[in-house]
N, C-alpha and C. Protein backbone atom coordinates (compact mmCIF):
# COMPACT_ATOMS: atom_id res chain seq x y z
N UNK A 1 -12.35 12.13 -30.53
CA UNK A 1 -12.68 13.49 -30.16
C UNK A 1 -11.43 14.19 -29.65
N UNK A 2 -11.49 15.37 -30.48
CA UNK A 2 -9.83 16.38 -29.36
C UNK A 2 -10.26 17.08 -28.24
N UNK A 3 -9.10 17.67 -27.96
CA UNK A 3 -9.51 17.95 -26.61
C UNK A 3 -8.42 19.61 -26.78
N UNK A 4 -9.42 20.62 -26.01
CA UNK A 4 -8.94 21.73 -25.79
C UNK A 4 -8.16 22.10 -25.05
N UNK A 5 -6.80 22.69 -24.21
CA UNK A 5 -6.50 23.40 -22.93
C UNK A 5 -7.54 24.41 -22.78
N UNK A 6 -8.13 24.60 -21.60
CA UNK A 6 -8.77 25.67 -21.26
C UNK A 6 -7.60 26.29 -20.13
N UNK A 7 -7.46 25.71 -19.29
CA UNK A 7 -6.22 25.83 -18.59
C UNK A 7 -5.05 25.48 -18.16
N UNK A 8 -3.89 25.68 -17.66
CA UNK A 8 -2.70 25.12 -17.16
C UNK A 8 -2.92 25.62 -15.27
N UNK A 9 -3.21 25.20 -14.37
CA UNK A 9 -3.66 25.28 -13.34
C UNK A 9 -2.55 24.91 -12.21
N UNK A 10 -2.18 23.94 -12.58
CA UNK A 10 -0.52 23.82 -11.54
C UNK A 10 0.77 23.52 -12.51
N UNK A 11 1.51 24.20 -12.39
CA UNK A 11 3.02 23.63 -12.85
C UNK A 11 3.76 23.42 -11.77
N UNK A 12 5.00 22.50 -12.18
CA UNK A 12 6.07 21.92 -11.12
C UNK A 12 6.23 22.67 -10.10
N UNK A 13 6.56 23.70 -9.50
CA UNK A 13 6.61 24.34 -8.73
C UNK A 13 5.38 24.86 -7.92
N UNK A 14 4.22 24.56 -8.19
CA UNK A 14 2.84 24.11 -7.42
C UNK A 14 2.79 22.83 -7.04
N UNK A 15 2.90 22.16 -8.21
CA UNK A 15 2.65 20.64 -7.24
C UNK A 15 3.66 20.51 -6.91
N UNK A 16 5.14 20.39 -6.25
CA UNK A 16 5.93 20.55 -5.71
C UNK A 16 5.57 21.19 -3.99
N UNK A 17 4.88 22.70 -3.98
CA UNK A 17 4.61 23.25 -2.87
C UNK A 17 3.34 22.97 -2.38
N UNK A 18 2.59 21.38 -3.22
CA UNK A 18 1.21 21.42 -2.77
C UNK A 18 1.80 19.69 -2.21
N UNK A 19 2.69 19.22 -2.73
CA UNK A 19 3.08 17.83 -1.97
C UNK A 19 3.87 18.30 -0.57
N UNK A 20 4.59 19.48 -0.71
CA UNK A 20 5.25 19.58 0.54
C UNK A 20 4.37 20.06 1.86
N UNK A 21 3.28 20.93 1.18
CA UNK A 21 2.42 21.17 1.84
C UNK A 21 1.48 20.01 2.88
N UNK A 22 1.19 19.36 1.77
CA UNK A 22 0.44 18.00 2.48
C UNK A 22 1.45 17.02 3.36
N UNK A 23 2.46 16.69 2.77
CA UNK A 23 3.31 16.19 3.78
C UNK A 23 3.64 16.76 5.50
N UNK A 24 3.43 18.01 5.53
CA UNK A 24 3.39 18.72 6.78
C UNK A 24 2.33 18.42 7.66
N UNK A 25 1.21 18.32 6.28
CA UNK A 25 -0.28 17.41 7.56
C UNK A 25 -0.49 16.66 7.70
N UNK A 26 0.68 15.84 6.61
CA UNK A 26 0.37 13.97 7.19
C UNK A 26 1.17 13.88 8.31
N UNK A 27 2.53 14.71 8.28
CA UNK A 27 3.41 14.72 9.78
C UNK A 27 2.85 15.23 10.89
N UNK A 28 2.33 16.62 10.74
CA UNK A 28 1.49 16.36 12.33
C UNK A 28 0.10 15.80 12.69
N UNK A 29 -0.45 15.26 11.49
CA UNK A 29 -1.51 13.79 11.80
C UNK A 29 -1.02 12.49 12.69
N UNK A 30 0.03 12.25 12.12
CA UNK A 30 0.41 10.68 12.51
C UNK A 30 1.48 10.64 13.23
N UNK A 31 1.67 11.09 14.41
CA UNK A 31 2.53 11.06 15.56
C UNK A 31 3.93 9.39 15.40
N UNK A 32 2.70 8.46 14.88
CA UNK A 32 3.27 7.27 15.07
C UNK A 32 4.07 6.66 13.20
N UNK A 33 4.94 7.31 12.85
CA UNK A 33 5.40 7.07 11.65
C UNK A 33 6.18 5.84 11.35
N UNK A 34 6.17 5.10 12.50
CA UNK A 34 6.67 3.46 12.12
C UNK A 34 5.31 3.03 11.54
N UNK A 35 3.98 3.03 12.15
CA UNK A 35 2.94 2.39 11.87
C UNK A 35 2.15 2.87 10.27
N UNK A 36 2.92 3.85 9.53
CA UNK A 36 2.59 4.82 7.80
C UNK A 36 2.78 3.85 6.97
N UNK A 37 1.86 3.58 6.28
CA UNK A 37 2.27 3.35 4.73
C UNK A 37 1.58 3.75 3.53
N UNK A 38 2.07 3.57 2.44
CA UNK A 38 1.54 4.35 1.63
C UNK A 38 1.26 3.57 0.26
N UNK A 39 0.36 3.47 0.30
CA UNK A 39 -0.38 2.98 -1.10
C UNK A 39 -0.80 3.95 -2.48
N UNK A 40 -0.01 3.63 -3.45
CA UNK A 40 -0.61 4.61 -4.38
C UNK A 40 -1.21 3.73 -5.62
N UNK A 41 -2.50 4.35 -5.88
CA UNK A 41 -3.41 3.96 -6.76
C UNK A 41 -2.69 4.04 -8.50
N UNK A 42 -2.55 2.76 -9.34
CA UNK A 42 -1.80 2.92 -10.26
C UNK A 42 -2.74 4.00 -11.38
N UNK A 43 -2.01 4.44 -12.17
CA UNK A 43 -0.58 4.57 -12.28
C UNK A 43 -0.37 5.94 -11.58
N UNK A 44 -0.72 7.30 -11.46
CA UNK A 44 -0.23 8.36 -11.10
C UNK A 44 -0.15 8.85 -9.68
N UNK A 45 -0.99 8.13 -9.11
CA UNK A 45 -0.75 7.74 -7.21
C UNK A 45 0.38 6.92 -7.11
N UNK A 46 0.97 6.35 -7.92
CA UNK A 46 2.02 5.37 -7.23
C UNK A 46 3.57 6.86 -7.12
N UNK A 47 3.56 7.62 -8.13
CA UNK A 47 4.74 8.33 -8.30
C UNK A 47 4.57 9.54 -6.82
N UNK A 48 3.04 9.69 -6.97
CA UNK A 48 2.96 10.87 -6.11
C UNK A 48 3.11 10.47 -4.42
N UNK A 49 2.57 9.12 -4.59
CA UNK A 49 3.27 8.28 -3.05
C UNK A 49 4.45 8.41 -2.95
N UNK A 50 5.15 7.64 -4.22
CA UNK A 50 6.74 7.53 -3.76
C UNK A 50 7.55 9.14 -3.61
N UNK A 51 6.91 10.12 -4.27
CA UNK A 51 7.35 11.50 -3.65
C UNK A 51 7.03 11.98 -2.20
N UNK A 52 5.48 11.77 -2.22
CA UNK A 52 5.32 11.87 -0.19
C UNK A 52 6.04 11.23 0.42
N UNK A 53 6.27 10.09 0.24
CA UNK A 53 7.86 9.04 1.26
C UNK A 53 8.75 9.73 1.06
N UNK A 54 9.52 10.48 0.03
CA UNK A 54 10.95 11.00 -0.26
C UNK A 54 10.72 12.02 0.91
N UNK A 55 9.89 12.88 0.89
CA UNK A 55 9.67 14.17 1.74
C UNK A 55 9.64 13.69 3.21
N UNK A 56 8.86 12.94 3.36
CA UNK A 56 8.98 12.18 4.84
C UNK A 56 9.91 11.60 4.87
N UNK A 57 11.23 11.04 4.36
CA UNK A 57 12.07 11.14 4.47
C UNK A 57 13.28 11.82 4.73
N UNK A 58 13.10 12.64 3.91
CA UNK A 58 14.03 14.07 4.21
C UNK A 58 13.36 14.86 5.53
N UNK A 59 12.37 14.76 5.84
CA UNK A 59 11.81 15.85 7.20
C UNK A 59 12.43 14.48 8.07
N UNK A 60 11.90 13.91 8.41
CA UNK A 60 11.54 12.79 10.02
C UNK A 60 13.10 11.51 9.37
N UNK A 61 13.45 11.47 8.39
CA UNK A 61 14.64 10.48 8.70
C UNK A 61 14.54 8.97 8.84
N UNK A 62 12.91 8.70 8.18
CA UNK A 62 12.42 7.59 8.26
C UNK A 62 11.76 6.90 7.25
N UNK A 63 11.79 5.50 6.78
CA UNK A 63 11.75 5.26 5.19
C UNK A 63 10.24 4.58 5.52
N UNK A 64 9.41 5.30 4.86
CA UNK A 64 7.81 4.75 5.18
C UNK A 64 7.57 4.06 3.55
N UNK A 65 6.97 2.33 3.98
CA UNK A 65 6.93 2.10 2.91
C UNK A 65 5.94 2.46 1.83
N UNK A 66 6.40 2.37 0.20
CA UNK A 66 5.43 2.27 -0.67
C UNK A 66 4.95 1.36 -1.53
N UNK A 67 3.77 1.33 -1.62
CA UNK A 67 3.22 0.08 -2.21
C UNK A 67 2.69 0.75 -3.28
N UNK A 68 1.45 -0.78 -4.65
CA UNK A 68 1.09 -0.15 -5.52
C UNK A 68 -0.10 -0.71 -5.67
N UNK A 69 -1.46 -0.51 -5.91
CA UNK A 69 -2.54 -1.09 -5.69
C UNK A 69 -3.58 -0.63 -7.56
N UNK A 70 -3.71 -1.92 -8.00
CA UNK A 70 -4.98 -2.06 -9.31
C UNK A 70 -5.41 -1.94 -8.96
N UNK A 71 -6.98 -1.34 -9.31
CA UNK A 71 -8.16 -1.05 -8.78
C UNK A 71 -8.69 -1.93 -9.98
N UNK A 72 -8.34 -2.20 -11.01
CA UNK A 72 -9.31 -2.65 -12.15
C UNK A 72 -10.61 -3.73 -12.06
N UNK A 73 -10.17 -4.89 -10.87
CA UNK A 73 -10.90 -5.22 -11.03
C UNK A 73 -12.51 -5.23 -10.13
N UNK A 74 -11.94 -4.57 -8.84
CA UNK A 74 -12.85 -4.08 -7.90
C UNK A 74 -13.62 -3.24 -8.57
N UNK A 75 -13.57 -2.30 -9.97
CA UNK A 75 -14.33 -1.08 -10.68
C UNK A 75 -15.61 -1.63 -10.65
N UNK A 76 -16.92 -0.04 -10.41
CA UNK A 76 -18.18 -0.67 -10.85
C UNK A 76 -18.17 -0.86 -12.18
N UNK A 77 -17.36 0.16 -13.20
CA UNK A 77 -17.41 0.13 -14.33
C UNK A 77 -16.88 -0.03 -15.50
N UNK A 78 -16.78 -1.16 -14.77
CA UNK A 78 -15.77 -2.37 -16.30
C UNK A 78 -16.43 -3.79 -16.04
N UNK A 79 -16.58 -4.37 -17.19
CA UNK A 79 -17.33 -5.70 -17.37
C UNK A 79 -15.66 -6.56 -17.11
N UNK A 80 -16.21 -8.06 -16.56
CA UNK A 80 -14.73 -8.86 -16.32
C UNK A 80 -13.83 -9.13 -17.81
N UNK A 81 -14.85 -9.17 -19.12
CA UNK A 81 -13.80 -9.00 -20.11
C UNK A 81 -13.20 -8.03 -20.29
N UNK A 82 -13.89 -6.76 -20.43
CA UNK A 82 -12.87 -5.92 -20.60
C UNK A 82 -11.86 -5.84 -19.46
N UNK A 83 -12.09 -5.99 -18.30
CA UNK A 83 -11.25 -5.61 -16.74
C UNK A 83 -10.00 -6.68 -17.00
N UNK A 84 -9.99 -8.10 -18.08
CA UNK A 84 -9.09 -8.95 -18.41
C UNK A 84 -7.91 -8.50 -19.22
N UNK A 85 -8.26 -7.57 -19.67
CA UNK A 85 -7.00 -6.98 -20.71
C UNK A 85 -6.51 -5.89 -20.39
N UNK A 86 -7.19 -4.84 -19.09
CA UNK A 86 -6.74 -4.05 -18.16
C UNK A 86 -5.68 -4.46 -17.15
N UNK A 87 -6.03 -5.29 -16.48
CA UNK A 87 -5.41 -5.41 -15.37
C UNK A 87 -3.98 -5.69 -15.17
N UNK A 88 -3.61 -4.92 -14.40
CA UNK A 88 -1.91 -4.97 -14.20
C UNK A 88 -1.85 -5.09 -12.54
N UNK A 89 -0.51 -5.50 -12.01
CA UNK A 89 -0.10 -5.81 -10.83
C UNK A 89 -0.26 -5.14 -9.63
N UNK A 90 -1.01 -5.14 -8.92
CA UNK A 90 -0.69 -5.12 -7.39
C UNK A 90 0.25 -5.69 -6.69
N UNK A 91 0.99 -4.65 -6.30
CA UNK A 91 2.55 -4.65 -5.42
C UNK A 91 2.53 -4.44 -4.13
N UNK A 92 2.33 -5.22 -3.41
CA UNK A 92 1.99 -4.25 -1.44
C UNK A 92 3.02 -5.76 -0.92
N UNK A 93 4.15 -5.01 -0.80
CA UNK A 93 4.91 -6.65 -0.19
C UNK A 93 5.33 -6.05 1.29
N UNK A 94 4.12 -5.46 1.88
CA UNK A 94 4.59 -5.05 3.63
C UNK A 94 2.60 -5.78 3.88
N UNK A 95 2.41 -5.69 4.95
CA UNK A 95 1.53 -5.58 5.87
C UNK A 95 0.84 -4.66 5.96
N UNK A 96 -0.55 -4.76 5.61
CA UNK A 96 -1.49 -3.24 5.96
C UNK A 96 -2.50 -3.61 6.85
N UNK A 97 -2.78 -4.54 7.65
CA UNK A 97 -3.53 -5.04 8.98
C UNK A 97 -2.61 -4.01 10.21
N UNK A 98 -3.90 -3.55 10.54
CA UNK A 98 -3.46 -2.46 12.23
C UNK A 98 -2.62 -1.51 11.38
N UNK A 99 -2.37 -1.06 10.35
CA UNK A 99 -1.04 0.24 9.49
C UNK A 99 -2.37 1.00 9.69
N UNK A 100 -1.56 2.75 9.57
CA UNK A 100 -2.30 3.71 9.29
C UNK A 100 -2.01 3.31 7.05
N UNK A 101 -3.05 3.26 6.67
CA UNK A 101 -2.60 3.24 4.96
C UNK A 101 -2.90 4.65 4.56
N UNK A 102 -2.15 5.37 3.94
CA UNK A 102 -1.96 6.69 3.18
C UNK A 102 -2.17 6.43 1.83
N UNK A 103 -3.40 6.00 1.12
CA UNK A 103 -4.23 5.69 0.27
C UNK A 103 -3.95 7.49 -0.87
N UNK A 104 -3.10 7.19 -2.13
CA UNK A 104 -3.06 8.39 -2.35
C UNK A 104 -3.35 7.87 -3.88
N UNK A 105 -4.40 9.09 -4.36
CA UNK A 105 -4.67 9.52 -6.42
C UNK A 105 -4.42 10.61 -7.02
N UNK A 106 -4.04 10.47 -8.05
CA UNK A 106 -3.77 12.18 -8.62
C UNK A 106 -5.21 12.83 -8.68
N UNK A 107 -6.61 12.46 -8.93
CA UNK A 107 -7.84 13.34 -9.00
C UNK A 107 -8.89 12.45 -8.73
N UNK A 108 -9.77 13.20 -7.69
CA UNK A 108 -10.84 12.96 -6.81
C UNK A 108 -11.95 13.52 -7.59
N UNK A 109 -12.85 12.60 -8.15
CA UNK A 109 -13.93 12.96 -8.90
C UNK A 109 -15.58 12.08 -8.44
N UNK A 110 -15.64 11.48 -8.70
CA UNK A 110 -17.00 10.85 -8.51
C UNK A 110 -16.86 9.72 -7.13
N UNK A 111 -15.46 9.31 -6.77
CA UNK A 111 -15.86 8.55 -5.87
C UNK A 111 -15.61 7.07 -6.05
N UNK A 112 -16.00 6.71 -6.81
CA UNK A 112 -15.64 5.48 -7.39
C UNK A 112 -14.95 4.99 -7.27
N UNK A 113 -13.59 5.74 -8.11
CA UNK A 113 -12.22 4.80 -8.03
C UNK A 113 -11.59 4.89 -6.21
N UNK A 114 -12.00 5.73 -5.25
CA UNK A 114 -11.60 5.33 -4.12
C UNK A 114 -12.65 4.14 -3.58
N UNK A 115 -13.57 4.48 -3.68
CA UNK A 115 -14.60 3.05 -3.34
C UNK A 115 -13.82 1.89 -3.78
N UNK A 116 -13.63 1.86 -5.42
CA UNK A 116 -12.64 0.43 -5.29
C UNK A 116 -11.43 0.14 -4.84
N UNK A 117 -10.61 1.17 -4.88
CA UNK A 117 -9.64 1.00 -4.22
C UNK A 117 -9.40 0.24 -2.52
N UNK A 118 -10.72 0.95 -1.45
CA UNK A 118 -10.89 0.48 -0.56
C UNK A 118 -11.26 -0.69 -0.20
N UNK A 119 -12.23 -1.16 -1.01
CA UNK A 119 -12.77 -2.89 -1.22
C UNK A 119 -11.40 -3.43 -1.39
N UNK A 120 -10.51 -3.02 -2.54
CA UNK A 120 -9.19 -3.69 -2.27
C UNK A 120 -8.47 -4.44 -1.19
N UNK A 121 -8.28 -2.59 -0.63
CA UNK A 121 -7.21 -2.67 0.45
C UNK A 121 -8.09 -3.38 1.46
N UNK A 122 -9.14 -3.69 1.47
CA UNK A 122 -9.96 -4.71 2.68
C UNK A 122 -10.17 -5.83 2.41
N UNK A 123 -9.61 -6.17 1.16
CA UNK A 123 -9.31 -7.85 0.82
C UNK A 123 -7.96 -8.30 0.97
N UNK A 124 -6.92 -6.98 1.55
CA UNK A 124 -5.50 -7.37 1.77
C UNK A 124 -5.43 -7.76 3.25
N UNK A 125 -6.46 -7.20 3.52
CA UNK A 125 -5.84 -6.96 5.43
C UNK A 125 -6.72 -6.07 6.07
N UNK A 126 -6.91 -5.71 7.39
CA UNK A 126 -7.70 -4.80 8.02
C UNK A 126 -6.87 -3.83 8.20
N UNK A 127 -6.99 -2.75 7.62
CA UNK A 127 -5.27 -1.18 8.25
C UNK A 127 -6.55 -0.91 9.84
N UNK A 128 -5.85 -0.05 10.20
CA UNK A 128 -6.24 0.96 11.22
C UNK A 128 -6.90 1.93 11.14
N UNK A 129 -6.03 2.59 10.05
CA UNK A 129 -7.18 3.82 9.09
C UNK A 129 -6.83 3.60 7.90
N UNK A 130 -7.65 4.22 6.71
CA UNK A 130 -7.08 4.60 5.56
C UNK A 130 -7.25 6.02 5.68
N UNK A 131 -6.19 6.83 5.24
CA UNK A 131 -6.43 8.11 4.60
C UNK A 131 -6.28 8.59 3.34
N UNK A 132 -6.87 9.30 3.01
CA UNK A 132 -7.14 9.63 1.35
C UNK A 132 -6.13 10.88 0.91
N UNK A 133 -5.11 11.21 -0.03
CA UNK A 133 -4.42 12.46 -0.25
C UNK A 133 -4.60 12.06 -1.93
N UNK A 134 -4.90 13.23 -2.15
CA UNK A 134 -5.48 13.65 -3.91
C UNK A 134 -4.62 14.64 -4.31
N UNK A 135 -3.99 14.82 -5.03
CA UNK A 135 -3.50 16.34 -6.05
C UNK A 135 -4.59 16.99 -5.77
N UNK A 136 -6.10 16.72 -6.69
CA UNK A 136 -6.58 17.38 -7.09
C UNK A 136 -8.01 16.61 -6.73
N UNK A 137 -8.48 17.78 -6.40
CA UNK A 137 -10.05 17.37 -5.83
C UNK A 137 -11.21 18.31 -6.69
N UNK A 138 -11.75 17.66 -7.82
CA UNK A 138 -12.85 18.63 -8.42
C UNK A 138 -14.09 18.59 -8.43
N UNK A 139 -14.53 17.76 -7.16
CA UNK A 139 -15.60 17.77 -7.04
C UNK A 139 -16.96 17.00 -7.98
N UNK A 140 -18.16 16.75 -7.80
CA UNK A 140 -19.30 16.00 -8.45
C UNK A 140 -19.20 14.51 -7.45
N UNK A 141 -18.71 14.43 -6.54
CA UNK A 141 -19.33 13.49 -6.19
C UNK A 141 -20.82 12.34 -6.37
N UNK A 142 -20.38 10.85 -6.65
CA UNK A 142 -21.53 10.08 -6.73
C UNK A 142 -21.44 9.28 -4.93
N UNK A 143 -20.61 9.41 -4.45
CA UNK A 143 -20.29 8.35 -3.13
C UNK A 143 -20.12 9.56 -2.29
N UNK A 144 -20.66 9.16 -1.27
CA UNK A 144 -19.60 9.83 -0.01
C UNK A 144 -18.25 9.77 0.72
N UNK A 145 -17.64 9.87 -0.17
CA UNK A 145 -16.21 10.24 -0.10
C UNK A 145 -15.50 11.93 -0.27
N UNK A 146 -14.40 11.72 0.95
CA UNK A 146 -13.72 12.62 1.24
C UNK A 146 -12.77 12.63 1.24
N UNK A 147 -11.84 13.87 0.91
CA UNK A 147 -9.80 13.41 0.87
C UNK A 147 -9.62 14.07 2.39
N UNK A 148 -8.47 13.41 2.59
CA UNK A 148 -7.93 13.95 4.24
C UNK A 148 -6.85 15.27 4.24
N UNK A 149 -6.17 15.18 2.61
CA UNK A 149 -5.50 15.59 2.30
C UNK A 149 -5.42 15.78 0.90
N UNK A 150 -5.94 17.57 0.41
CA UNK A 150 -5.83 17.73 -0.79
C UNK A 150 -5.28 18.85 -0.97
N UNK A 151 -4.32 18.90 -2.41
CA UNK A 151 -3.66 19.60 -3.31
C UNK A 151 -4.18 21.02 -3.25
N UNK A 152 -4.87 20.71 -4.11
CA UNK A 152 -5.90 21.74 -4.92
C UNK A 152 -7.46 20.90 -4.79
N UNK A 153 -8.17 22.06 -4.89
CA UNK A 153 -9.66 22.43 -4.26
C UNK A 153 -10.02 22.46 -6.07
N UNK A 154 -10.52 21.97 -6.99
CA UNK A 154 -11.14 22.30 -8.47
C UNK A 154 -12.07 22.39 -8.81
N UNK A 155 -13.14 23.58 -8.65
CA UNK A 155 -14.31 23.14 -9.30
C UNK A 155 -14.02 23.16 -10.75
N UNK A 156 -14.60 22.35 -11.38
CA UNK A 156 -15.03 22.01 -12.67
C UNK A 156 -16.43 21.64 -13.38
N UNK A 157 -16.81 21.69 -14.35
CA UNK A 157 -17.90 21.25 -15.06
C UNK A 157 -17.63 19.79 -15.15
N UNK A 158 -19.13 19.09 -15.53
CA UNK A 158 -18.56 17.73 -15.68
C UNK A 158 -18.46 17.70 -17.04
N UNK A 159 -18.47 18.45 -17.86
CA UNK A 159 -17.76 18.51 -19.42
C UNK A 159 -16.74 18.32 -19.55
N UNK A 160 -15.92 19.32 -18.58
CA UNK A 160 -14.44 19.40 -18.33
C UNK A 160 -13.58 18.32 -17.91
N UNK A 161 -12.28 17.91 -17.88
CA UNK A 161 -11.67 16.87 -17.62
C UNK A 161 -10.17 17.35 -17.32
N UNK A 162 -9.92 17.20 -16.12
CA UNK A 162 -9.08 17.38 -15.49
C UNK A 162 -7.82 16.44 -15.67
N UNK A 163 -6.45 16.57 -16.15
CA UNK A 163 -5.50 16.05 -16.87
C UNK A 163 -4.10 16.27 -15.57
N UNK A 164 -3.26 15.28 -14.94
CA UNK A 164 -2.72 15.29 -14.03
C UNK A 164 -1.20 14.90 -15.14
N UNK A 165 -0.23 15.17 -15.49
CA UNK A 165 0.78 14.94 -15.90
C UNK A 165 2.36 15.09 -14.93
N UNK A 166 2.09 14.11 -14.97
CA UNK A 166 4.35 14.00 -13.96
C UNK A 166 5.09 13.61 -14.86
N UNK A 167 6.39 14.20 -14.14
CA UNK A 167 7.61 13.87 -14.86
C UNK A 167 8.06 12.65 -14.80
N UNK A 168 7.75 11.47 -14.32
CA UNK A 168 7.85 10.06 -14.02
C UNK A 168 7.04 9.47 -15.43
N UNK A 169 6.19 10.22 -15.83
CA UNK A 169 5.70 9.34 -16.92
C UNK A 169 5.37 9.98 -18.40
N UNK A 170 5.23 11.51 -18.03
CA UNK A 170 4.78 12.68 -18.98
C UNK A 170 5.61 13.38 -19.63
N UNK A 171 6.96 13.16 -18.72
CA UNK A 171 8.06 14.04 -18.89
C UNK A 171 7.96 15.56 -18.67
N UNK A 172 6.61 16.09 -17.88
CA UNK A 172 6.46 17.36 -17.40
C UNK A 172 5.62 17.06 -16.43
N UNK A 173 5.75 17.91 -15.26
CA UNK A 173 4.42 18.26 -13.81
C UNK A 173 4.09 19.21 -14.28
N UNK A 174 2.58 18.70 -14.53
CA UNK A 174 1.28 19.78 -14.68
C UNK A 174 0.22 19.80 -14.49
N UNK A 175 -0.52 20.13 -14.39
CA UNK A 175 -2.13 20.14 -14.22
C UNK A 175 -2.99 20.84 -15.16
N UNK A 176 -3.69 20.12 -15.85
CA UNK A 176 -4.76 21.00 -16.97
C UNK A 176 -5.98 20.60 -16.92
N UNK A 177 -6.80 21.78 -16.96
CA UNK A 177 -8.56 21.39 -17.77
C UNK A 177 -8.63 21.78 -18.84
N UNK A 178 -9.04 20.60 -19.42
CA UNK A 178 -9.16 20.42 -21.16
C UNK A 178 -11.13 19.80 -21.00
N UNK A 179 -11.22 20.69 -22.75
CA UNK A 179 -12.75 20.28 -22.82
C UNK A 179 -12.85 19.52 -24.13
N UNK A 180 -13.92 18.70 -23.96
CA UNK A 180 -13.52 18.06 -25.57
C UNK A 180 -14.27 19.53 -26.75
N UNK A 181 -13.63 18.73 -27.89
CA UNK A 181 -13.91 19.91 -28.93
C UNK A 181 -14.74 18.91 -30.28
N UNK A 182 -15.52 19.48 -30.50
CA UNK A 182 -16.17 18.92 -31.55
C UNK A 182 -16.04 19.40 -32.53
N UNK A 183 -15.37 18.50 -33.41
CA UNK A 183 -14.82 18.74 -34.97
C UNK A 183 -15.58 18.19 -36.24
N UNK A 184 -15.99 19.20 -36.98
CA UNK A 184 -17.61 19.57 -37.47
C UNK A 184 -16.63 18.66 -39.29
């Protein structure tokens, strides 16, 4: 099935002023920035972590680590064969028992993939808190889950499908809703 642009919704210079943005509220959240770390959900949370550390770096002068966390196999919705030919590495070579964890995804949708993510990070260790930072939050929730820290606010249809692209892997920062198109 193809898929339409309906829109282009952030370019580099949005998500740029929507990471620097959030970085300002993770700095006056967490007083205690030895105790930060940052977990990003593979693959497009891991780049957007290691950019929130660069920024908290350049503000506060302090190297907060980053880690990288699979969710594949914690998913409700993958059977263990298929989740066998998915799964790629989890990287967390610090300590997240008593850490504040800065749990970050490029798009907040049903809930799910932070649900597994968290079962994760609670089979690594006990943190202190987790907090949640999303690009993009579009809403439909199935869980009760919330971001602590979001980008952009998206409503969307659940037709629609929200497309997160960086220059780490896309070779462009962007943000699009694309709809599928049915080709007769």
């Amino acid at each position: 099935m193809e898929e339409k642009i309906k829109a282009k919704v952030m370019d580099a210079r949005k998500i740029k002023r929507a990471l620097e943005r959030m970085t300002t509220e993770i700095l006056e959240r967490n007083r205690d920035l030895e105790n930060l770390v940052i977990v990003g959900i593979r693959t497009r949370g891991i780049y957007l972590g290691k950019r929130i550390a660069a920024l908290i770096a350049q503000a506060e002068k302090i190297k907060v680590p980053v880690g990288v966390l699979d969710i594949t196999l914690y998913r409700d919705d993958f059977s263990e064969l298929e989740a066998q030919h998915m799964v790629q590495k989890t990287e967390i070579d610090f300590p997240i028992t008593d850490k504040d964890v800065l749990l970050v995804d490029d798009v907040l949708f049903t809930g799910r993939t932070i649900r597994a993510a968290m079962d994760s990070l609670i089979d690594l260790g006990r943190p202190r808190t987790i907090q949640l930072l999303v690009l993009i939050d579009r809403g439909h929730r199935e869980l009760p889950i919330r971001a602590d820290y979001v980008g952009k606010f998206l409503p969307t249809s659940k037709r629609e499908m929200v497309q997160v692209h960086l220059d780490e892997i896309d070779g462009v920062d962007e943000v699009l809703i694309t709809e599928p198109v049915e080709i007769e």
